[in-house]
N, C-alpha and C. Protein backbone atom coordinates (compact mmCIF):
# COMPACT_ATOMS: atom_id res chain seq x y z
N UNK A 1 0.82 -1.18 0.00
CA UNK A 1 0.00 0.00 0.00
C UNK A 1 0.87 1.25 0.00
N UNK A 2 2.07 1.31 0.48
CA UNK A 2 3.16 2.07 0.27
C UNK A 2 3.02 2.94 -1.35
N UNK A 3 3.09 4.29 -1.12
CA UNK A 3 2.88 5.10 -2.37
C UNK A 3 2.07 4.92 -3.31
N UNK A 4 0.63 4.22 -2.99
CA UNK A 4 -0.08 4.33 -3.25
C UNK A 4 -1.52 5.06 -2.58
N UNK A 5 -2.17 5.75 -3.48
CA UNK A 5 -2.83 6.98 -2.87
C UNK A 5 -4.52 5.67 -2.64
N UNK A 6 -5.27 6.38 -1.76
CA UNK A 6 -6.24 5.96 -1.18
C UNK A 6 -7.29 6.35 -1.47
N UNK A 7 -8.54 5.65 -2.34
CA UNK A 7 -9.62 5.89 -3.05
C UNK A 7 -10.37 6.87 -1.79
N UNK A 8 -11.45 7.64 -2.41
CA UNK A 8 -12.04 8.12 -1.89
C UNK A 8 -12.97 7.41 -0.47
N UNK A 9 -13.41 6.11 -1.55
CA UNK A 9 -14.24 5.37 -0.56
C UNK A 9 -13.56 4.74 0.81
N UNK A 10 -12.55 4.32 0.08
CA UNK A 10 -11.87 4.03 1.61
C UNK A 10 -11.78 5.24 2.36
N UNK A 11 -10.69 6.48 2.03
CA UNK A 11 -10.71 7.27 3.27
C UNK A 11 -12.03 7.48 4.02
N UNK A 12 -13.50 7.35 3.23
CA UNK A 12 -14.49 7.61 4.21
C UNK A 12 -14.65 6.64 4.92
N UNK A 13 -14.54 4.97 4.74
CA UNK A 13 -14.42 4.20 5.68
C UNK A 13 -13.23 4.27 7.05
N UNK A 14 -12.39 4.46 6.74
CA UNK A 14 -11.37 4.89 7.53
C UNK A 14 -11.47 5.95 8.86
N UNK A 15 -12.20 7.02 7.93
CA UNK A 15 -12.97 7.95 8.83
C UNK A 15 -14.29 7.95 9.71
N UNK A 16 -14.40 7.25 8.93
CA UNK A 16 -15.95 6.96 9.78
C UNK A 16 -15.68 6.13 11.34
N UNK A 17 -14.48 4.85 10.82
CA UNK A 17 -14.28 3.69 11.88
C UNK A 17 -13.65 4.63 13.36
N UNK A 18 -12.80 5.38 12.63
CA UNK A 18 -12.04 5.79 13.88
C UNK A 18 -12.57 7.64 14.54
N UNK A 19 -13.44 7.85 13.97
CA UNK A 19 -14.15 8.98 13.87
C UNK A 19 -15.11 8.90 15.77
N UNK A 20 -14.82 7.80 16.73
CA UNK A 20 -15.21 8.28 17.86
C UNK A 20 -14.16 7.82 18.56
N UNK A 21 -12.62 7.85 17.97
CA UNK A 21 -11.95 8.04 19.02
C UNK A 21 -11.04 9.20 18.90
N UNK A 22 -11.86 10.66 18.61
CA UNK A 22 -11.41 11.56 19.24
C UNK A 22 -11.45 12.19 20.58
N UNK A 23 -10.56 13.16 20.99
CA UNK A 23 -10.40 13.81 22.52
C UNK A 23 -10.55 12.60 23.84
N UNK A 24 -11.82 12.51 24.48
CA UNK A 24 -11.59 12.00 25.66
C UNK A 24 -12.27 10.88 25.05
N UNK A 25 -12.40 10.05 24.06
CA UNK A 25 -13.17 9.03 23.45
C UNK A 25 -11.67 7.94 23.04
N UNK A 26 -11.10 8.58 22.92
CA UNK A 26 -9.53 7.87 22.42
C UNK A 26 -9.12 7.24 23.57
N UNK A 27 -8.68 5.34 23.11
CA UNK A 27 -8.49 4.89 24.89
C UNK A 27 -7.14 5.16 25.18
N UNK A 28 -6.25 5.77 24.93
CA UNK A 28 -4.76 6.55 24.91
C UNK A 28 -5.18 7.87 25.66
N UNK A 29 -6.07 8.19 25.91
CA UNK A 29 -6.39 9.88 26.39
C UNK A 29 -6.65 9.53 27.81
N UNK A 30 -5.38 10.60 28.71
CA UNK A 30 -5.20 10.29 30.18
C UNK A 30 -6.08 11.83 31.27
N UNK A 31 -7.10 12.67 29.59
CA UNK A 31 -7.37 14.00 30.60
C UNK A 31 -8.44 13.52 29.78
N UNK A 32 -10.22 14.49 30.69
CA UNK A 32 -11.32 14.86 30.22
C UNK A 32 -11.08 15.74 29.42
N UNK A 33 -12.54 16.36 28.09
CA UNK A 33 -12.27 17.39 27.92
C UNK A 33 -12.45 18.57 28.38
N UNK A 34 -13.29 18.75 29.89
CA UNK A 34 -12.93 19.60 31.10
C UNK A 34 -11.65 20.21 31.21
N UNK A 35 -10.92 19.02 31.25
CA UNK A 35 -9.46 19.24 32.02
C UNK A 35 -9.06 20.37 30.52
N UNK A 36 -9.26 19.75 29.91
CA UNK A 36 -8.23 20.44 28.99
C UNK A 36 -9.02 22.38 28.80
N UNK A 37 -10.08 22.41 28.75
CA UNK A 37 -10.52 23.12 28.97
C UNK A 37 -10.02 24.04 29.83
N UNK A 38 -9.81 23.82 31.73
CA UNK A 38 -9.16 24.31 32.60
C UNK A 38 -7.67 24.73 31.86
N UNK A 39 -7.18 23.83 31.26
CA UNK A 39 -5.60 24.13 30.98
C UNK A 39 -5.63 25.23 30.15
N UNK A 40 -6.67 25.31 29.44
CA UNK A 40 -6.25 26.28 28.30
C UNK A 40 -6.61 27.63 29.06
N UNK A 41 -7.35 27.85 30.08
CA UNK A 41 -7.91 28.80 30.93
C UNK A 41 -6.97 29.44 31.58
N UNK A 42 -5.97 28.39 32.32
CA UNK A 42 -4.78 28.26 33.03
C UNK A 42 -3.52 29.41 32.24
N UNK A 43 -3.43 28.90 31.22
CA UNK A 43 -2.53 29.39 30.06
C UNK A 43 -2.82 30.87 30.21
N UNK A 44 -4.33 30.91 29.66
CA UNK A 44 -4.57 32.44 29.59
C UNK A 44 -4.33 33.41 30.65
N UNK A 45 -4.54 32.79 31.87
CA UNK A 45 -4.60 33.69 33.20
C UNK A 45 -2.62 33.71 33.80
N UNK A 46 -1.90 32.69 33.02
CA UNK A 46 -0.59 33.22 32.91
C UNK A 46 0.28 32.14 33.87
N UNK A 47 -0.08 30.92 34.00
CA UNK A 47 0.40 30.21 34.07
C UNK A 47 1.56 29.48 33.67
N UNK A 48 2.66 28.80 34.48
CA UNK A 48 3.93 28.62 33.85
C UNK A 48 3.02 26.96 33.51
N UNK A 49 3.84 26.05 32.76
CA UNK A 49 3.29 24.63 32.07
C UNK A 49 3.73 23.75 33.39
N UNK A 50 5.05 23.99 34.08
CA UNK A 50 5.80 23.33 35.09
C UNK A 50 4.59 23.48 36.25
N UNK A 51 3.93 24.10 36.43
CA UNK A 51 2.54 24.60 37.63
C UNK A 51 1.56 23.77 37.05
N UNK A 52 0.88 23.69 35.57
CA UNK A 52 -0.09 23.30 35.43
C UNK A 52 0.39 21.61 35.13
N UNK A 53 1.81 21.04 34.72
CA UNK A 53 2.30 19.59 34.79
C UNK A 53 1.75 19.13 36.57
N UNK A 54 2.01 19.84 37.68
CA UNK A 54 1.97 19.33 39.31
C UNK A 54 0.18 19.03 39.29
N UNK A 55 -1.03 20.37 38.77
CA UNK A 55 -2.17 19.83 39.13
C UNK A 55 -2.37 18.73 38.41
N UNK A 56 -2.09 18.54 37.13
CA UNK A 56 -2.66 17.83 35.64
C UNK A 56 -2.12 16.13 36.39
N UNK A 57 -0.90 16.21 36.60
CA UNK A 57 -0.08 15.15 36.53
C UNK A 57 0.27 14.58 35.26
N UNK A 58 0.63 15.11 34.73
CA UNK A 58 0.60 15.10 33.18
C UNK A 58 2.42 15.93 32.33
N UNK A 59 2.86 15.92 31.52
CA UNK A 59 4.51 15.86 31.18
C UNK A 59 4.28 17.34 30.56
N UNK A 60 5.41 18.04 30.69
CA UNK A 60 5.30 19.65 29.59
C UNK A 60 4.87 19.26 28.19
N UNK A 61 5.22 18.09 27.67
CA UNK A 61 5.20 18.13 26.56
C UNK A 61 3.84 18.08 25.90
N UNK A 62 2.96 17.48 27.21
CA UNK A 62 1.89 17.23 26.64
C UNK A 62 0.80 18.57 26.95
N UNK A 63 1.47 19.11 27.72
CA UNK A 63 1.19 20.63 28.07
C UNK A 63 1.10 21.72 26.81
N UNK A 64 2.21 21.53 26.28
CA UNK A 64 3.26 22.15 25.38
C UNK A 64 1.87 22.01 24.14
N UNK A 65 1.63 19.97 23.66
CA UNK A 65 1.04 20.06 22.61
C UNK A 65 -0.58 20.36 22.44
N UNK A 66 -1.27 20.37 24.29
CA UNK A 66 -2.44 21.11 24.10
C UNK A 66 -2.49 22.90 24.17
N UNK A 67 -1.20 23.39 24.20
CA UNK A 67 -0.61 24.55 24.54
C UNK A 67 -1.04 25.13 22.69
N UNK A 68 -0.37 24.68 21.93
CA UNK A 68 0.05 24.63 20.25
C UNK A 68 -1.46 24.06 19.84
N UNK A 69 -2.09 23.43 19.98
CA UNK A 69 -2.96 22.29 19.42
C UNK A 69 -3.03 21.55 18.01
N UNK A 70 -1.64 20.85 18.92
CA UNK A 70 -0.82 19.49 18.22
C UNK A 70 -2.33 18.63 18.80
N UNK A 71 -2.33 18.74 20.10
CA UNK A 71 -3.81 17.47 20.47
C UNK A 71 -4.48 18.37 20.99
N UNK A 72 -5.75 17.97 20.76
CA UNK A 72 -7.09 18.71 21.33
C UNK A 72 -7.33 19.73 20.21
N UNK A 73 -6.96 19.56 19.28
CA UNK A 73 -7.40 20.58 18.47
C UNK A 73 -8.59 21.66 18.26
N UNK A 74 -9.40 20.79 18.70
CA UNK A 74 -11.20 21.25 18.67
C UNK A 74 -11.24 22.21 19.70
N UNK A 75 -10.40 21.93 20.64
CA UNK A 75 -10.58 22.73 21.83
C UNK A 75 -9.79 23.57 21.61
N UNK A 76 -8.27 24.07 20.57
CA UNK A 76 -7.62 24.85 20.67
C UNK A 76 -8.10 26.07 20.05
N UNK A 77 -8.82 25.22 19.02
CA UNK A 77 -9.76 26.26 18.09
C UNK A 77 -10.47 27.39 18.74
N UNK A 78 -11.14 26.65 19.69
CA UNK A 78 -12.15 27.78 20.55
C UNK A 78 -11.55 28.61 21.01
N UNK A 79 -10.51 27.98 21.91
CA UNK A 79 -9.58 29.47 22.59
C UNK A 79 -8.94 30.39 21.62
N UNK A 80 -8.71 30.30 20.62
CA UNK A 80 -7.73 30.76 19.50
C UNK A 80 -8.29 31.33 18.61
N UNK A 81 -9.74 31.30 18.38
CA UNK A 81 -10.57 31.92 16.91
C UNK A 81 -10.05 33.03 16.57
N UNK A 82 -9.71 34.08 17.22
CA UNK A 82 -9.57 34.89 16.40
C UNK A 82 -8.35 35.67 16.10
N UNK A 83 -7.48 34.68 16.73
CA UNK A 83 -5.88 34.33 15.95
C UNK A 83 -5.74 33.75 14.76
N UNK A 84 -6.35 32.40 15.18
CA UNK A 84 -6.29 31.57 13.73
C UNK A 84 -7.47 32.41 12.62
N UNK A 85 -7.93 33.30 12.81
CA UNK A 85 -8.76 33.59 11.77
C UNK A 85 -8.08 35.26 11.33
N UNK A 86 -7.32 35.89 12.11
CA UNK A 86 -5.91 37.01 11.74
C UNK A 86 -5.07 36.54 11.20
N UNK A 87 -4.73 34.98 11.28
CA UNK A 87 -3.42 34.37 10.35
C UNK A 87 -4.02 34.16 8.78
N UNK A 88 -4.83 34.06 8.64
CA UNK A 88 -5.37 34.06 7.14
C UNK A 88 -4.87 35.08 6.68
């Protein structure tokens, strides 16, 4: 399957199958999407990541990538609209 491109129909199967294991639905996901919520709140009110790693129990990095929204995307969106919509 290597360098070969992927019919339409499949990617919608593909999408569809794994389409409820996003955010807190994914069995790899160690926060609600509450929590992440709080974090991004956290951020705003000026929080260092090393403060919000002690409540979370959770690594900078993963701080870092709901920080960026590398993960949680959906949720980064909200906090961010009208950044990501000035970067256009």
């Amino acid at each position: 399957m290597l360098g070969k491109k992927l019919l339409d129909k499949t990617k919608k199967l593909i999408s569809e199958n794994h389409a409820d294991f996003k955010g807190e639905n994914n069995p790899h996901s160690i926060l609600k999407e509450s929590q992440v919520h709080c974090i991004h709140k956290l951020i705003k009110l000026g929080f260092k990541n090393s403060e919000i790693m002690k409540i979370y129990n959770i690594s900078g990095s993963q701080i870092s990538n709901i920080k960026y929204g590398r993960i949680w995307n959906d949720i980064y969106k909200y906090y961010h609209k009208g950044e990501i919509e000035n970067d256009r």
